[in-house]
C-alpha atoms as a PDB file:
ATOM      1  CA  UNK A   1     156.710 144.619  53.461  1.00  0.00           C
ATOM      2  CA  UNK A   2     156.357 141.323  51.566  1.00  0.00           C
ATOM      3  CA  UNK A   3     159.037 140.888  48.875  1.00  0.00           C
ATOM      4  CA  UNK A   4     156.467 140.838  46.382  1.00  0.00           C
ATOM      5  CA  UNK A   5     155.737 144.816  47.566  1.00  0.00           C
ATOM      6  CA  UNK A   6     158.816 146.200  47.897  1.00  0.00           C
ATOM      7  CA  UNK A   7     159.658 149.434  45.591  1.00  0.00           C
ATOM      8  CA  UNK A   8     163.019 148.976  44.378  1.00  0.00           C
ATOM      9  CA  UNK A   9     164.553 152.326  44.281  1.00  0.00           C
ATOM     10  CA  UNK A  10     166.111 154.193  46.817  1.00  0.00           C
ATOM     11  CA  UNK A  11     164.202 157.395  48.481  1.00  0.00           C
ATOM     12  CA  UNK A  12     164.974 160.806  49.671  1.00  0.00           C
ATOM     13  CA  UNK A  13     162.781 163.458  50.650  1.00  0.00           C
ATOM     14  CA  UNK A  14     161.605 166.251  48.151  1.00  0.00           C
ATOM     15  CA  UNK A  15     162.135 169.133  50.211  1.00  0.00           C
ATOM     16  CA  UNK A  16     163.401 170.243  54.080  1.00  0.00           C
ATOM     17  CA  UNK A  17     161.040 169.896  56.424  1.00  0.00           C
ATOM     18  CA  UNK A  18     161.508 171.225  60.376  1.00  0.00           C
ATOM     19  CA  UNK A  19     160.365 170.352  63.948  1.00  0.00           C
ATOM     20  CA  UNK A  20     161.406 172.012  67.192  1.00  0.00           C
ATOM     21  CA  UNK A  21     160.972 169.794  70.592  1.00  0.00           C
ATOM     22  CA  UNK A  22     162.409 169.484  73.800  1.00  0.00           C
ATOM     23  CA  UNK A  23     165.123 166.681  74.722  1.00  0.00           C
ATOM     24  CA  UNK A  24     163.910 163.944  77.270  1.00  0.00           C
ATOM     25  CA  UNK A  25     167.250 163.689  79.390  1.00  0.00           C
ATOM     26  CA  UNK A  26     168.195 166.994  78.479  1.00  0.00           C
ATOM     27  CA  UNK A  27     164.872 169.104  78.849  1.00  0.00           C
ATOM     28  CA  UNK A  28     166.447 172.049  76.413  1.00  0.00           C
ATOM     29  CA  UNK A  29     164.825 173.012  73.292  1.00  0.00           C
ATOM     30  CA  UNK A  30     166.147 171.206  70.274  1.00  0.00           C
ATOM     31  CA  UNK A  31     165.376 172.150  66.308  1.00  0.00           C
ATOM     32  CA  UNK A  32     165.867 169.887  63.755  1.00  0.00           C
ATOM     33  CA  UNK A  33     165.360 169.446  59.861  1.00  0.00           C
ATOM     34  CA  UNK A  34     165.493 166.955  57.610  1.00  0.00           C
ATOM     35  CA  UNK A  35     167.570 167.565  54.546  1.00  0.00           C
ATOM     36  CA  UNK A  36     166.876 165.292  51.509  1.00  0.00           C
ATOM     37  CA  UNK A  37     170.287 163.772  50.353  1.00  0.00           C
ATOM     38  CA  UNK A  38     172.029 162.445  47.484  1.00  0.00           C
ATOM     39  CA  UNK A  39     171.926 158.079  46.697  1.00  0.00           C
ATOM     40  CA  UNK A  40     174.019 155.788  49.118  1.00  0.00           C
ATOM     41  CA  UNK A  41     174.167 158.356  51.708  1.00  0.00           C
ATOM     42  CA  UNK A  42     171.988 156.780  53.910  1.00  0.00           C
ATOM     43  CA  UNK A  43     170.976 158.921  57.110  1.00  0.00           C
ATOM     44  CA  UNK A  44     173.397 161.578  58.543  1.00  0.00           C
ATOM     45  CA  UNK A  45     172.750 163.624  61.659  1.00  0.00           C
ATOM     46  CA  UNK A  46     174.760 167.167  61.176  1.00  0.00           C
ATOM     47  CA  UNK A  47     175.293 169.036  64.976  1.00  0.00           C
ATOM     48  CA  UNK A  48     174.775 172.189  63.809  1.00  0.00           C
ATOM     49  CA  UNK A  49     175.388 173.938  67.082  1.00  0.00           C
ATOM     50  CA  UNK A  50     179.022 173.189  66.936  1.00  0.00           C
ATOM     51  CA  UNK A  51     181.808 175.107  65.305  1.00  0.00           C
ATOM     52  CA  UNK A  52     182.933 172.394  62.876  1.00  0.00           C
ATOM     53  CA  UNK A  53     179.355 171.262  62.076  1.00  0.00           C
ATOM     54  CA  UNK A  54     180.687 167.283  62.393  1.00  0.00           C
ATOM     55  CA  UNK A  55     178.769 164.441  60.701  1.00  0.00           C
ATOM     56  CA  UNK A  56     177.748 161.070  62.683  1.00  0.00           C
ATOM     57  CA  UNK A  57     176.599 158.219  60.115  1.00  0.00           C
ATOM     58  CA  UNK A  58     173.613 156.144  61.889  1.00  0.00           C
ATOM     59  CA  UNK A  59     175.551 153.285  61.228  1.00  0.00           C
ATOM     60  CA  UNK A  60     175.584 150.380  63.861  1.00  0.00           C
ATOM     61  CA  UNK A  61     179.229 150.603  64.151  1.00  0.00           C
ATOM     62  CA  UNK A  62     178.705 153.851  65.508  1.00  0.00           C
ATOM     63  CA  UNK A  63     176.618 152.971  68.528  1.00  0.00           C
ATOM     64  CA  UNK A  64     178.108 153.659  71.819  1.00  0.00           C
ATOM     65  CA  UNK A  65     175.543 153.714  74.223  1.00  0.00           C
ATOM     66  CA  UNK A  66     172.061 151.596  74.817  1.00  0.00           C
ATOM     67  CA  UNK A  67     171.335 152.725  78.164  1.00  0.00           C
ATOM     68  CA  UNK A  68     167.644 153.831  78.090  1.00  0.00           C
ATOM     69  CA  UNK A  69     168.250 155.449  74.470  1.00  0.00           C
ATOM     70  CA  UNK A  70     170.481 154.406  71.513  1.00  0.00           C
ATOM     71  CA  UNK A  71     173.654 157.021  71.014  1.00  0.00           C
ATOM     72  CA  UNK A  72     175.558 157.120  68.013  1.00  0.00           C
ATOM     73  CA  UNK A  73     179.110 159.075  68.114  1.00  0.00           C
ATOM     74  CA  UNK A  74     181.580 159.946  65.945  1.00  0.00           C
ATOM     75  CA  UNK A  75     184.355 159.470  68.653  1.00  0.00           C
ATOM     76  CA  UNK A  76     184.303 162.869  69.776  1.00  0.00           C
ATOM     77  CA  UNK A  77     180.613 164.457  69.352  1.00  0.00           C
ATOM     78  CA  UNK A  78     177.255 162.039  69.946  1.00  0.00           C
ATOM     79  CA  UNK A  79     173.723 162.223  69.078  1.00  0.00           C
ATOM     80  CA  UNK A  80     171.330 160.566  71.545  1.00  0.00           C
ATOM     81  CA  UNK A  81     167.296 158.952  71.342  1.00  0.00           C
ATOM     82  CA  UNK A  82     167.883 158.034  67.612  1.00  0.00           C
ATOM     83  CA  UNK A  83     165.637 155.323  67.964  1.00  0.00           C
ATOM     84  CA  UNK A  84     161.966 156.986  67.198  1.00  0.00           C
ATOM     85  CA  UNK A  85     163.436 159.536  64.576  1.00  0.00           C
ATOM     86  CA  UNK A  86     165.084 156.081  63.068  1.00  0.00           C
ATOM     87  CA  UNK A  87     161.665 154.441  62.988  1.00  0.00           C
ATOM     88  CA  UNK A  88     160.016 157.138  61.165  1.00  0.00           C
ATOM     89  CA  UNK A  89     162.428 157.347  58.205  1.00  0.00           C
ATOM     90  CA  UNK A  90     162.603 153.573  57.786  1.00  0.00           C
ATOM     91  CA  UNK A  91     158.583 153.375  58.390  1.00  0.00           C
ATOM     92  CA  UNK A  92     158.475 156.231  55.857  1.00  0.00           C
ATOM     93  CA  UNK A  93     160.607 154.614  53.216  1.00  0.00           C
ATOM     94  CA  UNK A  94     163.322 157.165  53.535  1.00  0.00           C
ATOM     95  CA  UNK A  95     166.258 155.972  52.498  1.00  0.00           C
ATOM     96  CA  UNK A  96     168.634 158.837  52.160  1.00  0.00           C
ATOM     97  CA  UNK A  97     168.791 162.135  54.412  1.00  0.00           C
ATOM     98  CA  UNK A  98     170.613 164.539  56.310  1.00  0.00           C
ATOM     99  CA  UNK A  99     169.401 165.186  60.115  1.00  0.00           C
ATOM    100  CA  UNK A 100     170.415 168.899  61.331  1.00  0.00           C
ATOM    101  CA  UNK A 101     169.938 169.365  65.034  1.00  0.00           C
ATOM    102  CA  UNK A 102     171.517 171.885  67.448  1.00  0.00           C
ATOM    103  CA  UNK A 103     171.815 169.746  69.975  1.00  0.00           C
ATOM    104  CA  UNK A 104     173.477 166.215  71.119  1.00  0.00           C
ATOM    105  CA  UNK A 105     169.339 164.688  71.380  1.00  0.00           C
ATOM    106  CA  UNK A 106     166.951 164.379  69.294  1.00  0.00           C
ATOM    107  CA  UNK A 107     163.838 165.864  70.085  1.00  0.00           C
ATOM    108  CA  UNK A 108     161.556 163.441  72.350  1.00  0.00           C
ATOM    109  CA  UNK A 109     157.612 165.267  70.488  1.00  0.00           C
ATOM    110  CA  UNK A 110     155.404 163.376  72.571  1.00  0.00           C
ATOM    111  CA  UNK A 111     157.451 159.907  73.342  1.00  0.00           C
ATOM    112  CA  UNK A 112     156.885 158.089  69.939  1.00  0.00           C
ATOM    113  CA  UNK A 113     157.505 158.441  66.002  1.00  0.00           C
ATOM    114  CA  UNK A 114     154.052 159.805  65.091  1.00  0.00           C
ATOM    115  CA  UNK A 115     155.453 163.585  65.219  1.00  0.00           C
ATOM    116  CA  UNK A 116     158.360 162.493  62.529  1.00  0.00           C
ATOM    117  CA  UNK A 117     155.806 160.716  60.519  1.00  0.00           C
ATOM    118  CA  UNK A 118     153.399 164.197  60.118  1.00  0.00           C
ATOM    119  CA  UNK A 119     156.544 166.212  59.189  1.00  0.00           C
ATOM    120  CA  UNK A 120     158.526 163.414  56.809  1.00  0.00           C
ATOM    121  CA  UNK A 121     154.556 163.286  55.098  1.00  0.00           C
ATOM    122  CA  UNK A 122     154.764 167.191  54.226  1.00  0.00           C
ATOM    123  CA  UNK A 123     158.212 166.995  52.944  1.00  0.00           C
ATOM    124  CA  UNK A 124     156.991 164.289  49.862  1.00  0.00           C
ATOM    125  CA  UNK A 125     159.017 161.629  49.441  1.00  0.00           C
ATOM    126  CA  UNK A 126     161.390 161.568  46.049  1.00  0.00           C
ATOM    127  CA  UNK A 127     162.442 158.561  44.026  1.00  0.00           C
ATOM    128  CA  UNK A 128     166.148 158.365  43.174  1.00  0.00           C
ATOM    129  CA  UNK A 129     167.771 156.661  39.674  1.00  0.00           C
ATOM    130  CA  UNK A 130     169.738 154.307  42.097  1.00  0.00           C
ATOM    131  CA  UNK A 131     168.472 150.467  43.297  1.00  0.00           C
ATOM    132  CA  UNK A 132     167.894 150.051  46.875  1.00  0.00           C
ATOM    133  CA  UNK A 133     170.542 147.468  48.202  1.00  0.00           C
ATOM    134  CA  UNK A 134     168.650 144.815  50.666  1.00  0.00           C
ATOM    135  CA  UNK A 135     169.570 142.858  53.165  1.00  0.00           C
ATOM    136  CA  UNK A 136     167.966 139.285  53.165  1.00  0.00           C
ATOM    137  CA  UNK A 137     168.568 136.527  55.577  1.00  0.00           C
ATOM    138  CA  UNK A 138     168.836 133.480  54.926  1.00  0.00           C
ATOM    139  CA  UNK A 139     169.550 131.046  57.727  1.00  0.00           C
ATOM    140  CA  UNK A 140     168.344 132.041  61.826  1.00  0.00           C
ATOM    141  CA  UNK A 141     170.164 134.391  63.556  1.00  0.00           C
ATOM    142  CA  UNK A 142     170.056 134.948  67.458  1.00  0.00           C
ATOM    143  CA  UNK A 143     171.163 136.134  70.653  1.00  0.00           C
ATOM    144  CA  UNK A 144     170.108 135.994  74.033  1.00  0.00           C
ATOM    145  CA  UNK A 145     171.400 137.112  77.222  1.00  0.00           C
ATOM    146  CA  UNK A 146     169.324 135.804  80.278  1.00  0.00           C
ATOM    147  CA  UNK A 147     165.900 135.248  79.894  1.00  0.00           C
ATOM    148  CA  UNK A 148     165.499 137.670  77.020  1.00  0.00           C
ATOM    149  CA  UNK A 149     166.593 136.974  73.518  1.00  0.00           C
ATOM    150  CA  UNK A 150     165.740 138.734  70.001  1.00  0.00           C
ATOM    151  CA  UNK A 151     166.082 136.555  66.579  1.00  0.00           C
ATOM    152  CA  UNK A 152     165.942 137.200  63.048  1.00  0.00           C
ATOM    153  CA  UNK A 153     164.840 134.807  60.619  1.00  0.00           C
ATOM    154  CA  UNK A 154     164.184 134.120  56.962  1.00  0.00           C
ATOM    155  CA  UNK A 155     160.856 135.951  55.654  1.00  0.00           C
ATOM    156  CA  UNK A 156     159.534 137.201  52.205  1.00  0.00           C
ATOM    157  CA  UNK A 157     159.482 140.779  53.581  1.00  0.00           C
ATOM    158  CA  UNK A 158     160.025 142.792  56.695  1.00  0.00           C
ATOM    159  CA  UNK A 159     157.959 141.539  60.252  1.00  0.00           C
ATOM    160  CA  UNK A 160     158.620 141.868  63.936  1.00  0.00           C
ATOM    161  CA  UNK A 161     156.797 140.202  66.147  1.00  0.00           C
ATOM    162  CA  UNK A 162     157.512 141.387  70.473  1.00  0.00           C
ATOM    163  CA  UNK A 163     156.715 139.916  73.396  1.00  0.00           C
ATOM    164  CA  UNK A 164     156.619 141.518  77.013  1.00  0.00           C
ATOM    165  CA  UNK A 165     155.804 140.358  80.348  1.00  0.00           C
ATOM    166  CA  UNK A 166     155.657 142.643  83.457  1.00  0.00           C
ATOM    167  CA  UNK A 167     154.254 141.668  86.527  1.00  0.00           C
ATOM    168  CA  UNK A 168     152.209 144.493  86.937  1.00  0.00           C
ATOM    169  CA  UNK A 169     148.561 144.321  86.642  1.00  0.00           C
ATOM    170  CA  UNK A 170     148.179 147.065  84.168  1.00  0.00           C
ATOM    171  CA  UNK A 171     150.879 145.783  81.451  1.00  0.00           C
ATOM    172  CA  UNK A 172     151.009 141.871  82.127  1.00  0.00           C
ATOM    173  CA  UNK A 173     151.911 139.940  79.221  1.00  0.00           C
ATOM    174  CA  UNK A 174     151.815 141.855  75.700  1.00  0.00           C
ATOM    175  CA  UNK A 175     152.570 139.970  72.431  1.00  0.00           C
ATOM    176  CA  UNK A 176     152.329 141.970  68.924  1.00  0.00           C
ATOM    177  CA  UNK A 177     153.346 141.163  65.251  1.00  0.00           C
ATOM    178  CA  UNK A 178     153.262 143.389  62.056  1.00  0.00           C
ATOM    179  CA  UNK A 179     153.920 143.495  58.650  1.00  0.00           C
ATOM    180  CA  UNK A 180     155.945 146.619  58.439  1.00  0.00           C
ATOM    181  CA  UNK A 181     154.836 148.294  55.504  1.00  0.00           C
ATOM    182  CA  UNK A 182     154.403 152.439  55.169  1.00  0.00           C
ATOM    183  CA  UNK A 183     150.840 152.044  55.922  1.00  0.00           C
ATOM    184  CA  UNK A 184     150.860 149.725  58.701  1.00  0.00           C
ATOM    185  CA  UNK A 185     153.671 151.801  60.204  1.00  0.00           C
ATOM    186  CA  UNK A 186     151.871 155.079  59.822  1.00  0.00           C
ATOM    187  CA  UNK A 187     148.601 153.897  61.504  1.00  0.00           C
ATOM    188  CA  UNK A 188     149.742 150.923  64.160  1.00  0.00           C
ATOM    189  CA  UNK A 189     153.157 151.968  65.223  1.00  0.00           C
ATOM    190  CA  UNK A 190     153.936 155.415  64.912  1.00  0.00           C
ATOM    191  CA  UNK A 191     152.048 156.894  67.151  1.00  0.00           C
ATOM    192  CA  UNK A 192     152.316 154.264  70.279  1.00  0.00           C
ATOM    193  CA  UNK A 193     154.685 156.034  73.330  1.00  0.00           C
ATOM    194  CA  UNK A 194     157.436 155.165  75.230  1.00  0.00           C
ATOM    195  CA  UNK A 195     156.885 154.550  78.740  1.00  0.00           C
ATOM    196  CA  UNK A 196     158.085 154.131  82.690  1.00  0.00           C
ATOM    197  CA  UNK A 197     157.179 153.414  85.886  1.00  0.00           C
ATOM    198  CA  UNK A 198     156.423 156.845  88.045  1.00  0.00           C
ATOM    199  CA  UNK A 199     158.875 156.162  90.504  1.00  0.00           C
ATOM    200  CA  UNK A 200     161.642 155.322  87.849  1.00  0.00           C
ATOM    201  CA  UNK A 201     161.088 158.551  86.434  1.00  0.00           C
ATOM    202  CA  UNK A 202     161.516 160.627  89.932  1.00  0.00           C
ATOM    203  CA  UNK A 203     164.558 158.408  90.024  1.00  0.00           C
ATOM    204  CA  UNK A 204     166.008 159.788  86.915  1.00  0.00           C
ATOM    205  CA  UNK A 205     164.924 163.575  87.780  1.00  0.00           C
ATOM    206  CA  UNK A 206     166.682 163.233  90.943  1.00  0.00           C
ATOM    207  CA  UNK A 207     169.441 162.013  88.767  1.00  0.00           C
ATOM    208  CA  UNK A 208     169.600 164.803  85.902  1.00  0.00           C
ATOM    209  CA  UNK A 209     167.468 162.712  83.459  1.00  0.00           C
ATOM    210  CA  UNK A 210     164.751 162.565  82.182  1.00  0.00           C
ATOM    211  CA  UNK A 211     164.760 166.504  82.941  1.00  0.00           C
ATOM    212  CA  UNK A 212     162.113 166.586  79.670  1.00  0.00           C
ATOM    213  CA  UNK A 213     159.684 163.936  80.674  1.00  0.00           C
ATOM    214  CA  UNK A 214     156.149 165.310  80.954  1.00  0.00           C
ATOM    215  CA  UNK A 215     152.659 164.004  80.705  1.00  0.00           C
ATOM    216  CA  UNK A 216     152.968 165.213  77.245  1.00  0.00           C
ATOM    217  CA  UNK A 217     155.537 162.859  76.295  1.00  0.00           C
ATOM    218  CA  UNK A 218     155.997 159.992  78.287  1.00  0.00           C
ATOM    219  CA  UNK A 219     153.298 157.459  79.521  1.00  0.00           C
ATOM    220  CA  UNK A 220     153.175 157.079  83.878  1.00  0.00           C
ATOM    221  CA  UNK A 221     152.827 154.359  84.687  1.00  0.00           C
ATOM    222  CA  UNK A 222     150.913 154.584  88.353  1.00  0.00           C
ATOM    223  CA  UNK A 223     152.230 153.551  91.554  1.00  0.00           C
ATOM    224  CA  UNK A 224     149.385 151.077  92.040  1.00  0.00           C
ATOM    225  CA  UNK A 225     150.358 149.453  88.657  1.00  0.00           C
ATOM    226  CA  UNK A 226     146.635 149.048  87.672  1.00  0.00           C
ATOM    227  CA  UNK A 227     146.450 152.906  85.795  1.00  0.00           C
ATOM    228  CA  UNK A 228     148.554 155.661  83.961  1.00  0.00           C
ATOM    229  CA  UNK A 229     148.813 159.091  85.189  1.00  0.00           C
ATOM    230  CA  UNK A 230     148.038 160.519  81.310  1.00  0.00           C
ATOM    231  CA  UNK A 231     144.927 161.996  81.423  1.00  0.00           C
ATOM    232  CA  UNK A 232     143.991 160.798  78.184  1.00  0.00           C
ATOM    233  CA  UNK A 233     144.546 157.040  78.342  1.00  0.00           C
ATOM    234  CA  UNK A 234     146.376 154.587  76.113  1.00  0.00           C
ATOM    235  CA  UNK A 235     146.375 155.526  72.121  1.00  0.00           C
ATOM    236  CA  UNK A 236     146.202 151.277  72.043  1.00  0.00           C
ATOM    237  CA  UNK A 237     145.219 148.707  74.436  1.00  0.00           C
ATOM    238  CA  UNK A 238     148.762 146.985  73.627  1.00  0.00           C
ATOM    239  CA  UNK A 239     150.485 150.329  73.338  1.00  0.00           C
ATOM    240  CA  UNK A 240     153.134 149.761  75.431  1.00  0.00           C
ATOM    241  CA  UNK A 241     154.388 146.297  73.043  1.00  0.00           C
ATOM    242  CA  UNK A 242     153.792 147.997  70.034  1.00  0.00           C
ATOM    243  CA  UNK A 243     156.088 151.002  71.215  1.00  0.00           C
ATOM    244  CA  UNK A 244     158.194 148.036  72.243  1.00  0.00           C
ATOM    245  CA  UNK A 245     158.220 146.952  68.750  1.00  0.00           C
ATOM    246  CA  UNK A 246     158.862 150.627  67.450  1.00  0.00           C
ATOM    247  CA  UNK A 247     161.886 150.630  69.022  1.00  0.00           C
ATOM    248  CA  UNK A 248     163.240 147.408  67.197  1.00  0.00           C
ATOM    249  CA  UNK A 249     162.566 148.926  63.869  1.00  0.00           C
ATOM    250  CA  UNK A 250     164.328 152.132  64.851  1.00  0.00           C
ATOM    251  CA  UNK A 251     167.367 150.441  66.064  1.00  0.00           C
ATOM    252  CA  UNK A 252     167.569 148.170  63.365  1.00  0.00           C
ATOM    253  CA  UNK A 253     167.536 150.473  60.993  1.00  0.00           C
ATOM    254  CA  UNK A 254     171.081 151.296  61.540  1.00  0.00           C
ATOM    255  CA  UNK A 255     172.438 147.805  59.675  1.00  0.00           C
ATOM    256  CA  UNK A 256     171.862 151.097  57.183  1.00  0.00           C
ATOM    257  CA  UNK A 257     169.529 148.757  54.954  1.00  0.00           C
ATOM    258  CA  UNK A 258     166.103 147.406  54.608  1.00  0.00           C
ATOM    259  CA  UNK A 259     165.580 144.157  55.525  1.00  0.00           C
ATOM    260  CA  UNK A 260     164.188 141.111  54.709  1.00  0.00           C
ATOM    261  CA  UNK A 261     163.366 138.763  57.859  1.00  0.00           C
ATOM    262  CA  UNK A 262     161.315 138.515  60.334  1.00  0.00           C
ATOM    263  CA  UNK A 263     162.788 139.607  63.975  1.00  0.00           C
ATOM    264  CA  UNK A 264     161.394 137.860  67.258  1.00  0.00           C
ATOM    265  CA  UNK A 265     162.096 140.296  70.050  1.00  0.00           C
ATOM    266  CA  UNK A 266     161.338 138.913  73.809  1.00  0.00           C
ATOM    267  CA  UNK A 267     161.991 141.099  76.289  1.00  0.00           C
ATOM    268  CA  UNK A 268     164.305 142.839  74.228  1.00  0.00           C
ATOM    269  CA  UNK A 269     165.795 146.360  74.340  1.00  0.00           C
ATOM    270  CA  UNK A 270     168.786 148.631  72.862  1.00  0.00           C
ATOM    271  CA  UNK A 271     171.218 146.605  74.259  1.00  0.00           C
ATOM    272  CA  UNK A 272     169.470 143.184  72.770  1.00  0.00           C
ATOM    273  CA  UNK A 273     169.403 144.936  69.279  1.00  0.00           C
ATOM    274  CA  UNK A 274     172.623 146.402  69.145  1.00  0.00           C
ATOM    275  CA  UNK A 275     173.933 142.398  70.190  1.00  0.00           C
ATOM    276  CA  UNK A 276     171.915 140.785  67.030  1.00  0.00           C
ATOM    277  CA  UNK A 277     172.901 143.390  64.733  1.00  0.00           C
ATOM    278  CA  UNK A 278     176.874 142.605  65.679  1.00  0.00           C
ATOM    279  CA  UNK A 279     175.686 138.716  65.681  1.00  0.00           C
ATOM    280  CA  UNK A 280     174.466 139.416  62.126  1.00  0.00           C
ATOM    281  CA  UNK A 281     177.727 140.900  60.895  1.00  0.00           C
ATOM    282  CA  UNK A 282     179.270 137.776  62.779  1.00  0.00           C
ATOM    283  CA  UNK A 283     177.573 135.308  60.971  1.00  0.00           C
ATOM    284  CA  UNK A 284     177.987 136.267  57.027  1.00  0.00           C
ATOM    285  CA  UNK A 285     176.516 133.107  55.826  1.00  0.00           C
ATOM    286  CA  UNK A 286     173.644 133.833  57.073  1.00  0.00           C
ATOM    287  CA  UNK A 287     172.867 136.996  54.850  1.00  0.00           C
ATOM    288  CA  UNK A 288     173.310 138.477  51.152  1.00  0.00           C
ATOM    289  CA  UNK A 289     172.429 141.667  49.843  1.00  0.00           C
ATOM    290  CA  UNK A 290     169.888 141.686  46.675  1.00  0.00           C
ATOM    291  CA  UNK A 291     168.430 144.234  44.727  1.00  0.00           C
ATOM    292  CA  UNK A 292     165.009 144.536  43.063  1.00  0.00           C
ATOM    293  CA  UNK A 293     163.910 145.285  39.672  1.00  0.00           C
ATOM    294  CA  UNK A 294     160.470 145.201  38.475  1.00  0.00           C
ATOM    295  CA  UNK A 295     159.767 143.725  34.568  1.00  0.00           C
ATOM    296  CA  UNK A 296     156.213 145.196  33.700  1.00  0.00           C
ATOM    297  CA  UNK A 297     153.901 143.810  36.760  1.00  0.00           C
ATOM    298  CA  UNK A 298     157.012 141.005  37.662  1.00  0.00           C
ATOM    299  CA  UNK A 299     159.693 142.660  40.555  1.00  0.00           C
ATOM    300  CA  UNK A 300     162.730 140.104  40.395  1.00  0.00           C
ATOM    301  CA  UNK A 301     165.361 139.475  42.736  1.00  0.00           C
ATOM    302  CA  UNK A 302     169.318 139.522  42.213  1.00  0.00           C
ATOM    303  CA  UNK A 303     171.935 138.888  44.325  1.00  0.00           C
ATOM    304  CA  UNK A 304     174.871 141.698  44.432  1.00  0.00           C
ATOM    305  CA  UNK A 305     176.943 140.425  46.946  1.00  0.00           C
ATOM    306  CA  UNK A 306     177.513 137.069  48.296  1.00  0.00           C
ATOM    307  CA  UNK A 307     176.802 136.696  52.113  1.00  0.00           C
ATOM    308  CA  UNK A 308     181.258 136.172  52.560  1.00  0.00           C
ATOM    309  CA  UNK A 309     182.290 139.203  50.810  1.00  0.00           C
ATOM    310  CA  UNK A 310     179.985 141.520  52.144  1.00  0.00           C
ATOM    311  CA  UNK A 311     180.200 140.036  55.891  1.00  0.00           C
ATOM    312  CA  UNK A 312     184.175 140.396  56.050  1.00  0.00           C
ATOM    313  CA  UNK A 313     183.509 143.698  54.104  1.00  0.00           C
ATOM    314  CA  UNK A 314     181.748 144.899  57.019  1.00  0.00           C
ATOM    315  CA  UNK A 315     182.674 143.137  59.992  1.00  0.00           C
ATOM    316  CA  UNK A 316     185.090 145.910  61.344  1.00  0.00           C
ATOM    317  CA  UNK A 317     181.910 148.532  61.284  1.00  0.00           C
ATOM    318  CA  UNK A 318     180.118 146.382  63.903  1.00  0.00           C
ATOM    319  CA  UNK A 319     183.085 145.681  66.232  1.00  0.00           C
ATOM    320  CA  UNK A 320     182.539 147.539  69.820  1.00  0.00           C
ATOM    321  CA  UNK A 321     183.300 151.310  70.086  1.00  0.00           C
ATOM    322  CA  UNK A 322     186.566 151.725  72.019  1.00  0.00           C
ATOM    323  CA  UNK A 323     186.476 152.990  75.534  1.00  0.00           C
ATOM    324  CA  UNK A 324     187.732 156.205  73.795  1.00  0.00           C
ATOM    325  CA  UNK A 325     184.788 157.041  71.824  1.00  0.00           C
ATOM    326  CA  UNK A 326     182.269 156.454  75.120  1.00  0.00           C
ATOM    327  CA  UNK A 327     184.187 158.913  77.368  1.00  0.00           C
ATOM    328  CA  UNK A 328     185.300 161.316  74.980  1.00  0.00           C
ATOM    329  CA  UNK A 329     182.050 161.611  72.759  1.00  0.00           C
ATOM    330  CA  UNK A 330     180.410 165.137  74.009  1.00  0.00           C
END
């Protein structure tokens, strides 16, 4: 959203609302709701199915796992494919909210955000008494391993712009860029699926993943490379970037904070976000956090806490999960 745009207060959801899926690795049923919560909470998933009900922040520094999904853990429990459900709450505006779930995955609905959008739509959104605390950058930020890289750089609002190349015939080279704003999320982004190549899928069933992927939920990607197996075709022509581009909100939305920048994914995945948002809390002169208020039809900007302070602040949440929390976290 462009600065100029940008509703000040923070957000939480006016009443519960409830989904039941299945899990894509897992293939078991899964119910969650969405609780509203009170300011500064930020979003909260709750495991419900165990005996002391822990709580996992979807905080960066939480992150312990970027292999083909994001996992957050709290060193001992984990919650897996955050990513979508992430996407829809900062799409939505969503600022504060507790996640139930009786299970360590979210629910996969049918491989994008679009499901989470319906439901976070009948639950209202509610405006809370406290200011929304920003995060604006203000000098380039980057990191790049190989030939992909992902970027963030000063903008007057919140865009991210992807790139993909495959060699495929079907996919080839894909570029998209967006003005996130609750609209634009709603009707270009949302709704665009994750996807794989058939045989990488077989791979993972013959591995015990993936044990949820169906037709319903997944795009296949044909053998031949020049079709999908779905019988109902792409939702997009660029679908595939765009859900590319999905998954960069989602991820990012675990600095816990809207942003204002504009992020330059190429080739990017989990792993590639996870490294800029640790590169951001690396480099804290390269960031501040500000606050909005609006003056009749004016919104101005203040700064409430210099780029130093808040970067050492924070630092330690960003810092690599020990080896303890990856093979203990259950």
């Amino acid at each position: 959203m462009l600065a100029s745009q940008i509703e000040p207060h923070q957000y939480t959801l006016k009443r519960p609302v409830s989904c039941c899926g299945v899990g894509l690795h897992t293939g078991r049923t899964v119910n969650l709701t969405i609780k509203p919560a009170p300011v500064n909470t930020g979003i909260r998933f709750l495991r419900s199915d165990l005996a002391d009900r822990p709580v996992i922040p979807a905080r960066v520094d939480r992150v312990i796992d970027t292999t083909l999904a994001t996992t957050i853990s709290d060193g001992r429990h984990r919650v897996s494919t955050t990513e979508h459900l992430m996407a829809a709450l900062r799409g939505s505006g969503i600022d504060n909210a507790e996640v139930d779930l009786d299970s360590h995955e979210v629910p996969i609905m049918d491989g994008s955000a679009g499901p989470f959008i319906h439901i976070l739509k009948t639950g209202g959104r509610q405006r809370q008494r406290t200011l929304r605390r920003i995060l604006r950058v203000i000098r380039p930020i980057n990191y790049t391993v190989g030939d992909k890289s992902i970027r963030i750089e000063p903008h007057d609002g919140f865009r991210v712009t992807g790139r993909i190349h495959f060699d495929d015939a079907l996919i080839r080279e894909q570029h998209y860029s967006v003005e996130v704003t609750r609209e634009r999320f709603s009707k270009e982004i949302a709704s665009a699926r994750t996807f794989g190549f058939v045989e990488q899928v077989e791979y993972l069933w013959q591995n015990g993943l993936a044990l949820g992927g169906t037709l319903d939920n997944v795009i296949a990607i044909h053998w031949d490379r020049r079709s999908i197996l779905n019988e109902n075709g792409l939702r997009f022509d660029d679908e595939f970037i765009r859900h590319k581009v999905l998954d960069v909100i989602g991820d990012m939305a675990l600095l816990g904070s809207p942003i204002l920048g504009h992020v330059i994914a190429d080739r990017s995945g989990h792993g590639l976000h996870l490294g800029l948002m640790r590169t951001i809390a690396d480099n804290p002169d390269c960031w501040e956090y500000v606050t909005f208020q609006k003056r009749g039809d004016s919104l101005f900007r203040q700064v409430v806490q210099t780029t130093q302070s808040a970067g050492y602040r924070l630092a330690p949440f960003f810092a690599p999960a020990p080896d303890s929390l990856v093979s203990q976290a259950a």
